[in-house]
N, C-alpha and C. Protein backbone atom coordinates (compact mmCIF):
# COMPACT_ATOMS: atom_id res chain seq x y z
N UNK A 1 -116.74 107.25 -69.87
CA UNK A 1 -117.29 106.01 -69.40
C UNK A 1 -118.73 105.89 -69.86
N UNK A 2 -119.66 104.69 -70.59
CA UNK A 2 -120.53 104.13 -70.67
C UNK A 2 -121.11 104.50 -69.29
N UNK A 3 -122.44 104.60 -69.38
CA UNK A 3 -123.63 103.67 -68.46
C UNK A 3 -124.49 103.18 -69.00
N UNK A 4 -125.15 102.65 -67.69
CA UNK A 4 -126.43 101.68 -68.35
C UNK A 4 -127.66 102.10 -67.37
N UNK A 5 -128.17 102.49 -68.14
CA UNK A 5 -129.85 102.65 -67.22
C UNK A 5 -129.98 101.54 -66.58
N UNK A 6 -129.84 100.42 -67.08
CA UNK A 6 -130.50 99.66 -66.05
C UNK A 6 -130.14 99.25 -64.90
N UNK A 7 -128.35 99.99 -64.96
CA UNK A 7 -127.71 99.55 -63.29
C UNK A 7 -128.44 101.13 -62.59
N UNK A 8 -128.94 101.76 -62.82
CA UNK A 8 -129.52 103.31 -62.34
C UNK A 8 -128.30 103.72 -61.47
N UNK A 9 -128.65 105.28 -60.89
CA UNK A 9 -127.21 106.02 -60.46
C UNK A 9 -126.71 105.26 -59.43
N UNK A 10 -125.70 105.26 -59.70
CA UNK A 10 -124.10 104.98 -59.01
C UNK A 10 -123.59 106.36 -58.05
N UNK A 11 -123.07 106.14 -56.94
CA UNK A 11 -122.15 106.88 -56.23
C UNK A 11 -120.88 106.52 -56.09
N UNK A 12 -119.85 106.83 -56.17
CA UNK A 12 -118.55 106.61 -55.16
C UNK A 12 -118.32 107.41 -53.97
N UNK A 13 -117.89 106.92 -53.17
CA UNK A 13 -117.37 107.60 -51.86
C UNK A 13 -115.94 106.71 -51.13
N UNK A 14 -115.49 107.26 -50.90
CA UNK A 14 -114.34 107.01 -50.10
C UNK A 14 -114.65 106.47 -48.95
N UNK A 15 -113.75 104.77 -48.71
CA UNK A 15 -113.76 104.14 -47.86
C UNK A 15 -112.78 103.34 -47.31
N UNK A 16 -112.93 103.61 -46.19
CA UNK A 16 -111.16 103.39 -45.41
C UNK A 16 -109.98 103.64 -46.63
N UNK A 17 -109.10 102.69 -46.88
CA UNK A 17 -108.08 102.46 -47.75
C UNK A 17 -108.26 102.40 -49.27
N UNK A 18 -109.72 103.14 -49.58
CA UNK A 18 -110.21 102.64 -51.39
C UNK A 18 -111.55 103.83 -51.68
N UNK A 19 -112.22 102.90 -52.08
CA UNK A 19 -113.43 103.54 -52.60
C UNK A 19 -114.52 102.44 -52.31
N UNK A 20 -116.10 103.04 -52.13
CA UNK A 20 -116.94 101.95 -52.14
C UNK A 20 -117.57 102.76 -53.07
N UNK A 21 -118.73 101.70 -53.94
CA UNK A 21 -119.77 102.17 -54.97
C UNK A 21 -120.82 101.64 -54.60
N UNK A 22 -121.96 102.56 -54.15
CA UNK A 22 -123.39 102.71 -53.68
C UNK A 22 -124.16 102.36 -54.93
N UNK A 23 -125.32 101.96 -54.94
CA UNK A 23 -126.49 102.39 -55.14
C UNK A 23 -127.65 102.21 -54.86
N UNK A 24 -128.63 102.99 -54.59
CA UNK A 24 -129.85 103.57 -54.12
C UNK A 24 -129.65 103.11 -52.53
N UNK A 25 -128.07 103.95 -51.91
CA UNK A 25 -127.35 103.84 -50.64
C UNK A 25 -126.93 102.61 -50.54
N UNK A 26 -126.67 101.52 -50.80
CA UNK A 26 -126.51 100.59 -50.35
C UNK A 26 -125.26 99.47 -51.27
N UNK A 27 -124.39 99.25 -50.33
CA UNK A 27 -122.72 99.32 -50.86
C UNK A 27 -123.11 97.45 -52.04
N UNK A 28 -122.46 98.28 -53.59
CA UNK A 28 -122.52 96.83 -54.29
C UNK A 28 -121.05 96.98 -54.66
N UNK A 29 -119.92 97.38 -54.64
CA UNK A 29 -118.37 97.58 -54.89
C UNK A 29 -117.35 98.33 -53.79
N UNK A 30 -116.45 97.59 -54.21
CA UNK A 30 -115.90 98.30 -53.54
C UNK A 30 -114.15 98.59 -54.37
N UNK A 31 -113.54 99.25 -54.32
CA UNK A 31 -112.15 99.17 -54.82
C UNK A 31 -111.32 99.57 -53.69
N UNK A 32 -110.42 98.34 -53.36
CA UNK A 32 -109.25 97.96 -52.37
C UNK A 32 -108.20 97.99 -52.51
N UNK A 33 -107.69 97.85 -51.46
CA UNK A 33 -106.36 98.10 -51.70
C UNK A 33 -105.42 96.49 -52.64
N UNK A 34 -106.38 95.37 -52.18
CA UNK A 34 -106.13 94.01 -52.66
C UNK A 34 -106.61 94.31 -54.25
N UNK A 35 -107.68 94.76 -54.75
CA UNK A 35 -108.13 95.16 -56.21
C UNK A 35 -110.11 95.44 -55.80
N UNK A 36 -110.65 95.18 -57.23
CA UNK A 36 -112.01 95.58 -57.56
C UNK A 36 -112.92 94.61 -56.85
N UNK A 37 -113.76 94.73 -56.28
CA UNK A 37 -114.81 93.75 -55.59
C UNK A 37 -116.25 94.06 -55.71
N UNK A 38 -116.88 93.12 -55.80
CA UNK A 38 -118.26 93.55 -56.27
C UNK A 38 -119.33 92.63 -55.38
N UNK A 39 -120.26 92.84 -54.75
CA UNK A 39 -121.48 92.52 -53.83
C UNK A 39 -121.96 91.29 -54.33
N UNK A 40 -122.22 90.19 -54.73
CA UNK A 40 -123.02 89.75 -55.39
C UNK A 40 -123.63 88.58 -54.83
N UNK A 41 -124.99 88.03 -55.42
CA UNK A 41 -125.48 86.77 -54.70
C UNK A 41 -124.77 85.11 -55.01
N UNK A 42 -125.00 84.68 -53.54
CA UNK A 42 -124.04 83.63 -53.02
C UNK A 42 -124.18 82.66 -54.68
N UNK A 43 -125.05 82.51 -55.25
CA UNK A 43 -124.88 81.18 -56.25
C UNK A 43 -123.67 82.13 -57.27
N UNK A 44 -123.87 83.18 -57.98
CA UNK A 44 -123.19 83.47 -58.66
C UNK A 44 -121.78 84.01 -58.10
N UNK A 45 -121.31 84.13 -56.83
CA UNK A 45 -120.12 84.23 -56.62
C UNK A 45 -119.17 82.74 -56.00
N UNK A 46 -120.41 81.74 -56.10
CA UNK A 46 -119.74 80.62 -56.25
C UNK A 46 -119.30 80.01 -57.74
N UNK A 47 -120.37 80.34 -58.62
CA UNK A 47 -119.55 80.37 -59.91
C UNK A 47 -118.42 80.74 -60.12
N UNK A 48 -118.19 82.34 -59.90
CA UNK A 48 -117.60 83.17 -59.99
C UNK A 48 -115.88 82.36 -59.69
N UNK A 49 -116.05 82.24 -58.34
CA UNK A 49 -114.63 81.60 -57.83
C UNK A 49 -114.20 79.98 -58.57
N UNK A 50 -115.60 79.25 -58.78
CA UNK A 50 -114.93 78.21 -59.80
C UNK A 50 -114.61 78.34 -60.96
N UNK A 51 -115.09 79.07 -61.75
CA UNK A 51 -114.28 79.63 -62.97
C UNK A 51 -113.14 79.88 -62.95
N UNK A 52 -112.58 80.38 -62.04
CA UNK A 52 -111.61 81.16 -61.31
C UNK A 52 -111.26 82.47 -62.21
N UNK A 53 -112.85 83.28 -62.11
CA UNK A 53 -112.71 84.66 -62.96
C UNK A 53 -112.46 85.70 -61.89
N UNK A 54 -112.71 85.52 -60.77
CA UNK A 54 -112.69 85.85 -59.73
C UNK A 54 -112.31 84.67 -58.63
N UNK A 55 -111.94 85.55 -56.93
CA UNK A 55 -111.47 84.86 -56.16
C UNK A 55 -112.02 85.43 -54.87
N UNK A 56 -112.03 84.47 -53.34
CA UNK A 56 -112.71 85.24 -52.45
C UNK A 56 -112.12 86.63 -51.87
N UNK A 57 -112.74 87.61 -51.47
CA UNK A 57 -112.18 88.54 -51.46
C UNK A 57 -112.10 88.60 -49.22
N UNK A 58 -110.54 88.97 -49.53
CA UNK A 58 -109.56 89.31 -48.10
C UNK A 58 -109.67 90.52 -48.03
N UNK A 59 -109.46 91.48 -47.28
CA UNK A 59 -108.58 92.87 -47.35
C UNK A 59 -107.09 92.35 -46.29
N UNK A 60 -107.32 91.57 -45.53
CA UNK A 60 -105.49 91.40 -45.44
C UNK A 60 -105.39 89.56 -45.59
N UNK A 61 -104.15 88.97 -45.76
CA UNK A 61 -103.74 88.07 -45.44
C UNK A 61 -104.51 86.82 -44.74
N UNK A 62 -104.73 87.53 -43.36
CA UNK A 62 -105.07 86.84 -42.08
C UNK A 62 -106.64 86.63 -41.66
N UNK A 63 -106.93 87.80 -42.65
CA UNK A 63 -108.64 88.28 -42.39
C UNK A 63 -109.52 87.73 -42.90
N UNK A 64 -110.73 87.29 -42.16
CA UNK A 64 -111.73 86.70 -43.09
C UNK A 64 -112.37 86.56 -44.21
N UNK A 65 -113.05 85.73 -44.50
CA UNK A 65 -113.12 86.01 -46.02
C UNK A 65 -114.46 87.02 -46.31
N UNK A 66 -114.86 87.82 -46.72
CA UNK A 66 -116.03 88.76 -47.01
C UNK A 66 -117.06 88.01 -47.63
N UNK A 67 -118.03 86.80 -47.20
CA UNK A 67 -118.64 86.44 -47.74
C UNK A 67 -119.53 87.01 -49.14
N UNK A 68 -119.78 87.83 -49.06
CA UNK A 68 -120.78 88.96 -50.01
C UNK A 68 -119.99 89.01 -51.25
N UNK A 69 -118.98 89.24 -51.24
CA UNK A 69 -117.77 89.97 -52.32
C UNK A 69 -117.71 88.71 -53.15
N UNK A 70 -117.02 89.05 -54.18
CA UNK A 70 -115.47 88.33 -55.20
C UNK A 70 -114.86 89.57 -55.44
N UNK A 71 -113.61 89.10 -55.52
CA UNK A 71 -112.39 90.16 -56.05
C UNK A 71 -112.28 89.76 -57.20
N UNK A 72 -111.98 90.95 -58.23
CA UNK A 72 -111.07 90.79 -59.70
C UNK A 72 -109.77 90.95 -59.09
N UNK A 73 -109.29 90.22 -59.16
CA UNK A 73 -107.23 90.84 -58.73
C UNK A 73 -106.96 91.94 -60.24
N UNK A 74 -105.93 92.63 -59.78
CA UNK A 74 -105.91 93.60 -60.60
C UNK A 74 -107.15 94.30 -61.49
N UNK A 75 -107.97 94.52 -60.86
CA UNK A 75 -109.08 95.43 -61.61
C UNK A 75 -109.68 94.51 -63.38
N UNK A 76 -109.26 93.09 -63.38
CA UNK A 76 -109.39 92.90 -64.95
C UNK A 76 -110.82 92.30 -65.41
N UNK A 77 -111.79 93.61 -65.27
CA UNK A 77 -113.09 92.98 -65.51
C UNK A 77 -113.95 93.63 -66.81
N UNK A 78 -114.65 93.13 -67.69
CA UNK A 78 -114.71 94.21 -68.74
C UNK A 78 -116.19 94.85 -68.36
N UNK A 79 -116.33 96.28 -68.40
CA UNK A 79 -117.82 97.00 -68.13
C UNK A 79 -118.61 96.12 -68.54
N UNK A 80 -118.71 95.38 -69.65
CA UNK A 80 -120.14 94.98 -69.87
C UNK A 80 -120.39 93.58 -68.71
N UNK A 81 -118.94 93.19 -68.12
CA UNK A 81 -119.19 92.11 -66.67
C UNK A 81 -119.59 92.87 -65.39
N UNK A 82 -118.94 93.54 -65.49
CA UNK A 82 -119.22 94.65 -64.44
C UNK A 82 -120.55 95.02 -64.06
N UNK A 83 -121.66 95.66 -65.46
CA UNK A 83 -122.95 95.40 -65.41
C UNK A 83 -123.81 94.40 -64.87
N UNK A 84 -123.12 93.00 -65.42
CA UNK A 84 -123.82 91.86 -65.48
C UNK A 84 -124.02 92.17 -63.51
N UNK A 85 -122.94 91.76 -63.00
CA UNK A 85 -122.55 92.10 -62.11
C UNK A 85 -123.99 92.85 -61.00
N UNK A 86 -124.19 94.01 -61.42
CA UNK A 86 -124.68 95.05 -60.82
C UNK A 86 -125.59 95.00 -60.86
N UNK A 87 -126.30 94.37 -62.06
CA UNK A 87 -127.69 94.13 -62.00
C UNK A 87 -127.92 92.67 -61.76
N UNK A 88 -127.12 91.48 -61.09
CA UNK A 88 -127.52 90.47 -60.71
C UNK A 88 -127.90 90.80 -58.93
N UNK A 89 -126.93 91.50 -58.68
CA UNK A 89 -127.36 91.88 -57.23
C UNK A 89 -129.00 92.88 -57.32
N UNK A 90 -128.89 93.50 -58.16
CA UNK A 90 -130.55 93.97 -58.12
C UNK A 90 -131.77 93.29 -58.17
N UNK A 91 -131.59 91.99 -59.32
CA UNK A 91 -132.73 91.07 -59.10
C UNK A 91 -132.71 90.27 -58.26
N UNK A 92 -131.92 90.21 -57.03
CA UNK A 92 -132.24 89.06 -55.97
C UNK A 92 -133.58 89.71 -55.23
């Protein structure tokens, strides 16, 4: 796997039913049991869902929507979005 200095270190840790991904402690991913989700600020995850590159992210059915998040359904995001991603939540 690539990195990028400029997203700086990454953790995973195990959370409930998946994985969450930290950094500098503080949760920007998560991988679910629904698919890949990522932290990001409200203007660009309203993009996000009108594109429809992403969608709001559930963990069940019935359950609210995770304001913070978008889901990739099936994990289909390419690293270099992923980045974009990681370091948009850093410059807010």
């Amino acid at each position: 796997m690539r990195t990028d200095d400029r997203v700086g270190p990454l953790e995973v840790r195990h959370f409930f039913s998946g994985a969450a991904l930290y950094r500098d402690g503080t949760i920007v991913g998560s991988l679910t049991p629904v698919g890949l989700a990522f932290k990001v600020p409200d203007e660009l995850r309203d993009s996000l869902i009108a594109s429809e590159k992403a969608i709001p992210l559930r963990y069940f059915p019935n359950s609210p929507v995770k304001r913070d998040y978008v889901l990739f359904p099936g994990s289909e995001i390419l690293p270099e979005e992923a980045t974009d991603l990681l370091l948009a939540r850093r410059a807010k």
